[in-house]
Protein backbone atom coordinates (compact mmCIF):
# COMPACT_ATOMS: atom_id res chain seq x y z
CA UNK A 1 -32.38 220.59 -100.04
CA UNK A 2 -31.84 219.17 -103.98
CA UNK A 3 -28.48 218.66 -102.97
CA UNK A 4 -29.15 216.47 -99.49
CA UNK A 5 -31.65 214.75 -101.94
CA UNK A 6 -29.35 214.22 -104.13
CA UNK A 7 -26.68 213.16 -101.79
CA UNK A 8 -29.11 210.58 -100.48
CA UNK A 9 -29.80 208.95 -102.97
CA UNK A 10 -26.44 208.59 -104.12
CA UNK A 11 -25.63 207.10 -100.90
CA UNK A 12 -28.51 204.60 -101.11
CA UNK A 13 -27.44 203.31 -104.35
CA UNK A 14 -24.25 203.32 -103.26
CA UNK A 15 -24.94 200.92 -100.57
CA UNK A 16 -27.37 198.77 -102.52
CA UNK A 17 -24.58 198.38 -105.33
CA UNK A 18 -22.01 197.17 -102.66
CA UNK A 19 -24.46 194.58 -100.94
CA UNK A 20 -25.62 193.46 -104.24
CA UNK A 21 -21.81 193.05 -104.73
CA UNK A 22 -21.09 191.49 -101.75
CA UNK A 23 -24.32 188.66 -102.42
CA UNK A 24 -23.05 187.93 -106.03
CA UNK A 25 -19.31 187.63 -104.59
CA UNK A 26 -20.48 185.29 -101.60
CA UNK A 27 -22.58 183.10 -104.49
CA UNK A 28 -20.25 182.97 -106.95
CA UNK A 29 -17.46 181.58 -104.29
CA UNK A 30 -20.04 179.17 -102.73
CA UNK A 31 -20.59 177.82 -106.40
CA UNK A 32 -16.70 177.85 -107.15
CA UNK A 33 -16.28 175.32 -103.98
CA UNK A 34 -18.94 173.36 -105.38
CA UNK A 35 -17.66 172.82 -109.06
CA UNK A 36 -15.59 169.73 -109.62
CA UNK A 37 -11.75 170.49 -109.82
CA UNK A 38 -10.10 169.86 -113.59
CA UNK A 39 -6.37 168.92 -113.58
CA UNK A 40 -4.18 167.33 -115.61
CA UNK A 41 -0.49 167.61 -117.08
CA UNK A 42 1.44 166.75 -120.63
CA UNK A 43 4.44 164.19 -119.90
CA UNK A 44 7.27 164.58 -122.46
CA UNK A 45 10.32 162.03 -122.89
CA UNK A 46 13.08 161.73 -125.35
CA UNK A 47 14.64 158.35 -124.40
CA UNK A 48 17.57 155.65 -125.92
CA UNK A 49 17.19 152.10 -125.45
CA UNK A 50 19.42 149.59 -126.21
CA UNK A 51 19.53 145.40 -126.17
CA UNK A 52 23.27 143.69 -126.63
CA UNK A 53 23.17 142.21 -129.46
CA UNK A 54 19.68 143.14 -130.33
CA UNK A 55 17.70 146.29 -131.11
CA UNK A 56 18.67 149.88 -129.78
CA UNK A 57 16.61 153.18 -130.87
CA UNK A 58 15.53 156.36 -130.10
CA UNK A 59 12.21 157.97 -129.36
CA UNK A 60 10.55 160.95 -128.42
CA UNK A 61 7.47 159.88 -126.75
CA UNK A 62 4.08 160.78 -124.87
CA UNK A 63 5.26 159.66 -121.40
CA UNK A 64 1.14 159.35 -119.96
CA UNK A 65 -0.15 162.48 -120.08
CA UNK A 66 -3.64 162.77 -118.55
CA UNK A 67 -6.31 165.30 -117.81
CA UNK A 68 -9.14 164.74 -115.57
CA UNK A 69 -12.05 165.60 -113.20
CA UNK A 70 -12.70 164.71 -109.57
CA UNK A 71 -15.31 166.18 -107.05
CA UNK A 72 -16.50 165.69 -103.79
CA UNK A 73 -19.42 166.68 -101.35
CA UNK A 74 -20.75 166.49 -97.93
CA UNK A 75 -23.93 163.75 -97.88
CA UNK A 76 -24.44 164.31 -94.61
CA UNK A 77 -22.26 165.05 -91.16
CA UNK A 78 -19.06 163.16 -91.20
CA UNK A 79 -20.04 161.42 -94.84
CA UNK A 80 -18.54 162.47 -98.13
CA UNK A 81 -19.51 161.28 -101.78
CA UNK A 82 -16.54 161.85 -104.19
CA UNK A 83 -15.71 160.68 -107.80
CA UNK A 84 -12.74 161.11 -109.98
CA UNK A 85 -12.69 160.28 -114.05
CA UNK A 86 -9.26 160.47 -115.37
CA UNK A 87 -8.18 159.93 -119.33
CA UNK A 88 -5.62 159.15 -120.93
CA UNK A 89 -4.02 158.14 -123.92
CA UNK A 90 -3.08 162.06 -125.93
CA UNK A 91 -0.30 161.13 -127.72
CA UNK A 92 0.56 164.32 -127.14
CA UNK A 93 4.28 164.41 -128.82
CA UNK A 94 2.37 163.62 -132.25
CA UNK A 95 -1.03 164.96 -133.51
CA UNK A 96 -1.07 163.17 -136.83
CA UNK A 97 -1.48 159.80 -135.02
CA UNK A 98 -4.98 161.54 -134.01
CA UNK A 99 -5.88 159.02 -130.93
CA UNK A 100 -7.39 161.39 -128.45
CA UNK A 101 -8.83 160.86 -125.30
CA UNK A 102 -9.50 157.19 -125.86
CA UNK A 103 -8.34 155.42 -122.57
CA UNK A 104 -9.47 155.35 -118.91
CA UNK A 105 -6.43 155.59 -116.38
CA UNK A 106 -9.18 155.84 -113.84
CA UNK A 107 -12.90 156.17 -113.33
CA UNK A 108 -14.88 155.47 -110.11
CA UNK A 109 -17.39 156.70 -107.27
CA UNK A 110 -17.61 156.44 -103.60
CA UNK A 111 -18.71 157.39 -100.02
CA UNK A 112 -16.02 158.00 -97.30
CA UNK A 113 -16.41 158.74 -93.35
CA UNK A 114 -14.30 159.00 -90.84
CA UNK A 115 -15.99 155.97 -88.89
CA UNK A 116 -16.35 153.28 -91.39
CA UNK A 117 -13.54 154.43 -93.89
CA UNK A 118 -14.04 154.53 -97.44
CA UNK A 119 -15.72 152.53 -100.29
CA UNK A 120 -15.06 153.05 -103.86
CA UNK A 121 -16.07 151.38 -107.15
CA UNK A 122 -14.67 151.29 -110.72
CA UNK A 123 -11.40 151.62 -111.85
CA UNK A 124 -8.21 152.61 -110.04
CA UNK A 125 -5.17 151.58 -108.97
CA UNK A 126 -5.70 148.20 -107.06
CA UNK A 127 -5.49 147.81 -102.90
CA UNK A 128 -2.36 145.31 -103.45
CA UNK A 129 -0.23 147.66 -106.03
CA UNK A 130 -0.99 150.89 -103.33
CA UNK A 131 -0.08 148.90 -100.88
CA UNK A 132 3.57 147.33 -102.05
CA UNK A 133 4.35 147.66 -105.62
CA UNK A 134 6.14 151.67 -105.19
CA UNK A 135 9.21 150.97 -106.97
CA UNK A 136 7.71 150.44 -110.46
CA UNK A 137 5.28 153.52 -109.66
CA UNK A 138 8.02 156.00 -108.64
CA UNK A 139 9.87 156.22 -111.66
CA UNK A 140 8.47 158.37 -114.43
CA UNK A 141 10.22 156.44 -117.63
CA UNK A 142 9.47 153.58 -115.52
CA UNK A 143 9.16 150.69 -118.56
CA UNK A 144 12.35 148.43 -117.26
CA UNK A 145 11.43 148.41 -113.66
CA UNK A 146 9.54 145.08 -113.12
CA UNK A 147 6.51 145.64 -111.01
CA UNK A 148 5.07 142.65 -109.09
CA UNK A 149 3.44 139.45 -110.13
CA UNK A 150 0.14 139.96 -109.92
CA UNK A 151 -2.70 139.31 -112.29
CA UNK A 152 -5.82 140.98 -110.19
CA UNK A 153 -6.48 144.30 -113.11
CA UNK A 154 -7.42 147.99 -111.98
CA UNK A 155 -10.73 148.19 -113.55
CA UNK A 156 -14.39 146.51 -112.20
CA UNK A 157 -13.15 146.33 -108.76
CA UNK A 158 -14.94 147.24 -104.98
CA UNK A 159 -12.33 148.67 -102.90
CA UNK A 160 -12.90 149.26 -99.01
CA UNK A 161 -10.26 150.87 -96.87
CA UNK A 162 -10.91 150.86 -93.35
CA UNK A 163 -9.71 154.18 -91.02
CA UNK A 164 -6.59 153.96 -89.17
CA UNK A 165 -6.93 152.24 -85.71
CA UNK A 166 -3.46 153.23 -84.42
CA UNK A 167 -1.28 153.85 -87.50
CA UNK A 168 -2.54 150.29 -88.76
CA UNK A 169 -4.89 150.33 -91.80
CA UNK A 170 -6.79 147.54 -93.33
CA UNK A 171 -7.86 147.03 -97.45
CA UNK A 172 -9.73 144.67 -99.32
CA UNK A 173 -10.83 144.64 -103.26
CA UNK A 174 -12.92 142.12 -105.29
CA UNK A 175 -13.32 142.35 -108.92
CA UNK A 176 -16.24 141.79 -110.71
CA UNK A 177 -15.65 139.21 -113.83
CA UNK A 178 -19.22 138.30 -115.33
CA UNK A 179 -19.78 135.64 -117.97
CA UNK A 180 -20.89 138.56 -120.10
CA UNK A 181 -17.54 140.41 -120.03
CA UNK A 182 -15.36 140.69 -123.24
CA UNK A 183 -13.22 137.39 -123.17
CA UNK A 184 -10.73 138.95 -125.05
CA UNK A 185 -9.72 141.30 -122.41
CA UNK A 186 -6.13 140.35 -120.63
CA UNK A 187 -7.99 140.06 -117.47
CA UNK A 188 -11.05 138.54 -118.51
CA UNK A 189 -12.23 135.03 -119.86
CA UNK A 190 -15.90 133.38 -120.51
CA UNK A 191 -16.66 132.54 -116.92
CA UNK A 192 -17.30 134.63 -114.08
CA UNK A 193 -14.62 134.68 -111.60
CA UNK A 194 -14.03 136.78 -108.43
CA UNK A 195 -10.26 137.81 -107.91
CA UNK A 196 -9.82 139.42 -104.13
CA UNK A 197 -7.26 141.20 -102.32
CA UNK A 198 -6.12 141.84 -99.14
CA UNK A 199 -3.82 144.18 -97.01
CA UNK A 200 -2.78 146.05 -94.25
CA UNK A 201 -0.50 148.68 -93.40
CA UNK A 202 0.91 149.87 -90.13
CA UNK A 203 2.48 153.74 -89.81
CA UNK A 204 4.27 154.84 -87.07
CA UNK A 205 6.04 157.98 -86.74
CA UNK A 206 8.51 158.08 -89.65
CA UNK A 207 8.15 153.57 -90.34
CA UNK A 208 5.39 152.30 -92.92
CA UNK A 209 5.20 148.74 -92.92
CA UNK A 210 2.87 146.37 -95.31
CA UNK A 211 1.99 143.24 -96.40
CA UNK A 212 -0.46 142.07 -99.16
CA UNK A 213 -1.95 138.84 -101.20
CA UNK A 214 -3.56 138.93 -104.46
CA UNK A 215 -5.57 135.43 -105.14
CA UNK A 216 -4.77 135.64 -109.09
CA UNK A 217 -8.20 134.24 -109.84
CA UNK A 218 -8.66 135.93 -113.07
CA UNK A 219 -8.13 134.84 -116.64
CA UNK A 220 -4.31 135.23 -118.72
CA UNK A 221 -2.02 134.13 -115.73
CA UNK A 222 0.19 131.57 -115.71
CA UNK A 223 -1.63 129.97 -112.31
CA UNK A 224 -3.88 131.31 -110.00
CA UNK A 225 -1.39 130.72 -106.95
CA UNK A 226 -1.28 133.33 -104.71
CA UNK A 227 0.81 136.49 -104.44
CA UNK A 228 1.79 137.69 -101.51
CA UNK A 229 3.76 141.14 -100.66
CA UNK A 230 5.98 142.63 -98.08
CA UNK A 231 6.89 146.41 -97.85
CA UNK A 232 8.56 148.52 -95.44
CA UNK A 233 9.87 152.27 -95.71
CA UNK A 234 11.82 154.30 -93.30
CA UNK A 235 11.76 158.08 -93.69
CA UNK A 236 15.18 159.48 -92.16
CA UNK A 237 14.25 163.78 -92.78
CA UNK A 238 15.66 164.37 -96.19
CA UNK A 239 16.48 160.52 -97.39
CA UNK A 240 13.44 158.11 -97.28
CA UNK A 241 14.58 153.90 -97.72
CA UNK A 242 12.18 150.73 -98.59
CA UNK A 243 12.47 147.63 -99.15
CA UNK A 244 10.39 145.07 -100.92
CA UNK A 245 9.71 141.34 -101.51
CA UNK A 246 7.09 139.63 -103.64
CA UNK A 247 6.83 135.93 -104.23
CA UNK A 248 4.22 133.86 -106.40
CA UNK A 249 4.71 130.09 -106.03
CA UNK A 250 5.50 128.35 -109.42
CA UNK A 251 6.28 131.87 -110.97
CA UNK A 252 9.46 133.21 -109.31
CA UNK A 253 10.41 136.24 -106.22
CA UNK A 254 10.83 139.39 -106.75
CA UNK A 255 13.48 141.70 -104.55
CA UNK A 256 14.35 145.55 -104.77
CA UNK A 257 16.00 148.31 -102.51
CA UNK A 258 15.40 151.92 -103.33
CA UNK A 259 16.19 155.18 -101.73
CA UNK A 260 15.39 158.96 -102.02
CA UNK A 261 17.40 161.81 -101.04
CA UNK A 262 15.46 164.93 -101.83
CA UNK A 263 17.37 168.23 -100.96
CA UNK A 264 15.82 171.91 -102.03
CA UNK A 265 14.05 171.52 -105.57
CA UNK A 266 16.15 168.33 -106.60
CA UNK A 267 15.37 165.09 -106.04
CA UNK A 268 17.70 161.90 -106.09
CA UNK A 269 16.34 158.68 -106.19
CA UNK A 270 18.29 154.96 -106.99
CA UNK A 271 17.01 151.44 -107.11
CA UNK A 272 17.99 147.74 -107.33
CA UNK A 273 15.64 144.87 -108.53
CA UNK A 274 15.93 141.37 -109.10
CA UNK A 275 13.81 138.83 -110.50
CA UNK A 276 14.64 134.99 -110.00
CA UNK A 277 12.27 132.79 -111.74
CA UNK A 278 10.39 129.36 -110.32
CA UNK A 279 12.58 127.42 -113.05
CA UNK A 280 14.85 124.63 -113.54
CA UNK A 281 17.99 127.15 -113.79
CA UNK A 282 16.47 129.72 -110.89
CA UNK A 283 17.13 132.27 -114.22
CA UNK A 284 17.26 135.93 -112.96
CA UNK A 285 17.21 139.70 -114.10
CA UNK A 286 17.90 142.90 -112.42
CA UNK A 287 17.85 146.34 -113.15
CA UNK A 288 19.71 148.98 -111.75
CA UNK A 289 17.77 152.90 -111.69
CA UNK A 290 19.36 156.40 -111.08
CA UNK A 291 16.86 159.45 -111.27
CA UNK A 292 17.35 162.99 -110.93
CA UNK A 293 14.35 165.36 -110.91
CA UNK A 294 14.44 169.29 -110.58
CA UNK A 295 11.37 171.34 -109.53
CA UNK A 296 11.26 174.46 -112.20
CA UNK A 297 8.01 175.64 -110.27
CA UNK A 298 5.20 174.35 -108.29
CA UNK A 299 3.99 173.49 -111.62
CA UNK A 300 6.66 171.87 -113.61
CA UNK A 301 10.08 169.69 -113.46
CA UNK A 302 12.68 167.81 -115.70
CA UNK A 303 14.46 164.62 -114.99
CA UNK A 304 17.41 161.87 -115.92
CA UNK A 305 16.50 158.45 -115.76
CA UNK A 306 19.18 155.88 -116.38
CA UNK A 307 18.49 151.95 -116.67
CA UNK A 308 20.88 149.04 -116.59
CA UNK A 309 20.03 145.63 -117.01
CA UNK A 310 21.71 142.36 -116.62
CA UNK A 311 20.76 138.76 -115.80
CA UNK A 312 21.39 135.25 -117.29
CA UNK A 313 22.24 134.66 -120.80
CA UNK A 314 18.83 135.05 -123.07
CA UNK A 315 16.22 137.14 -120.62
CA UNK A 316 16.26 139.83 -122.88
CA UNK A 317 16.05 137.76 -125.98
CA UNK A 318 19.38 137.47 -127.76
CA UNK A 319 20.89 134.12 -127.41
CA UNK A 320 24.07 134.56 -125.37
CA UNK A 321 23.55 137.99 -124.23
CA UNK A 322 22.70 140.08 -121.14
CA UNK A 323 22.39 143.10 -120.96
CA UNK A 324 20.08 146.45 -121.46
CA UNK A 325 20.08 149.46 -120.95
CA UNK A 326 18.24 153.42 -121.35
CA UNK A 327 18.54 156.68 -121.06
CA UNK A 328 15.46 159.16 -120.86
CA UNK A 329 15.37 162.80 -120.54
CA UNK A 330 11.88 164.15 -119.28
CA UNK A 331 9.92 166.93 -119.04
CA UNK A 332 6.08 167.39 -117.09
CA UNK A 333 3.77 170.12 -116.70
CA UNK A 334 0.77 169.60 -114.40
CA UNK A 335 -1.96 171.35 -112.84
């Protein structure tokens, strides 16, 4: 009799230990898939960069490492709320220059649905740059690629992206310049102003096409003329091509071709870019970029960036010269 007591009782506790168990494990994984996820990675580069007949040097270098936050949740059927807050600014090759966290690469909040699309304010990467500016935001060194010619900044702007009606996808951003902004900001001045920007791109099967305008209606450019931008990509299985175009009146065009080839863990990538200037002499640059990038995990890779510059006589400025060039070896680990 003790011992059927006995057994009982173990048996009871038993269960109650593996329910109690199973209620603490079903919690604890219903609060995991509510905590915001923390990521990040530390961006390493040793790099050589030289002018003709002006300055050359090496540098090991902090090449934008970030860490940062984002979270989303469900506000109601079919509606999500979601922020991100990302930081920047380590300087993570040196601790004795003891910066920090001090920079925002991007901060914002928003609601997105699959009906009306998405909204999102603060500061990110802008609807036009998304849109057609890839080549300068492929490349990891990335500081001689040229990026377009637009003045429009990535912080204080309302962003709307509408869902895709057929593979075709439409974008808008305003940014909010108030008289009581500080002037001294590149994209700022003492009156309010409203830059905008539109675009919209078209996907079909393995062809992205887009095209963009910026109004330039901030402060620090050289005119508030329009930009516009045109973008298409191809993806062919293994080797994906685009092409872009960007012209500002009064400012100059900009051109480039560039093409990944991604096989296994490597990854191939070249580009050409040229730059001809609304002048007297049309003057022009280009830049020529080779990258290869191996995968060491799902976590890490190291790459080879090459640069090569040339153009009219002066762009770079040296009298009578050029040309420029760099090499940068890379490293990134992210999570």
């Amino acid at each position: 009799m003790k011992k059927t007591l006995l057994a009982s009782a173990i048996a009871a506790a038993t269960f109650s230990g593996s329910a109690l168990a199973m209620e603490s494990a079903s919690e604890l994984a219903a609060r995991m898939d509510s905590m915001p996820e923390v990521y990040g990675n530390i961006q390493y580069v040793v790099y050589h960069a030289d002018v003709k007949g002006g300055e050359n040097g090496l540098e090991h270098a902090d090449n934008g490492s970030t860490i940062g936050v984002k979270h989303d949740h469900e506000i109601a059927p079919g509606i999500t709320g979601f922020f991100k807050l990302e930081l920047e600014g380590l300087a993570a090759d040196d601790k004795d220059r003891e910066s920090g966290l001090e920079d925002v690469d991007e901060a914002y909040i928003g609601v997105k649905g699959d009906s009306f699309g998405q909204v999102w304010v603060g500061s990110d990467d802008s609807t036009y740059e998304s849109s057609i500016d890839k080549i300068a935001n492929f490349y990891e060194f990335a500081a001689y690629n040229f990026g377009g010619g637009y003045e429009t900044g990535e912080g204080d702007l309302v962003q709307y992206m509408t869902p895709s009606f057929g593979g075709l996808t439409l974008g808008a951003a305003v940014q909010i310049n108030g008289d009581l902004d500080d002037a001294s900001l590149s994209d700022k001045g003492s009156d309010k102003s409203y830059p905008y920007q539109l675009a919209a791109t078209y996907a079909v099967d393995n062809v992205e096409l887009a095209v963009a305008m910026d109004s330039n209606d901030s402060a620090g450019g050289p005119n508030n003329e329009n930009t516009y931008g045109l973008r298409a990509t191809v993806g062919l299985d293994a080797l994906s091509l685009t092409g872009q175009y960007q012209t500002r009146k009064d400012v100059g065009d900009r051109y480039g071709v560039h093409a990944v080839y991604a096989v296994g863990p490597n990854q191939f990538a070249a580009t050409y870019e040229l730059d001809v200037a609304d002048d007297s002499d049309d003057t022009e640059r280009s830049t020529i970029t080779l990258q290869a990038l191996h995968n060491l995990s799902d976590h890490m890779y190291v790459y080879v960036e090459g640069y090569l510059g040339d153009g009219d006589d002066g762009v770079y400025g040296v009298a009578d010269e050029s040309e420029r060039s760099a090499l940068a070896v890379g490293g990134v680990y992210y999570f």
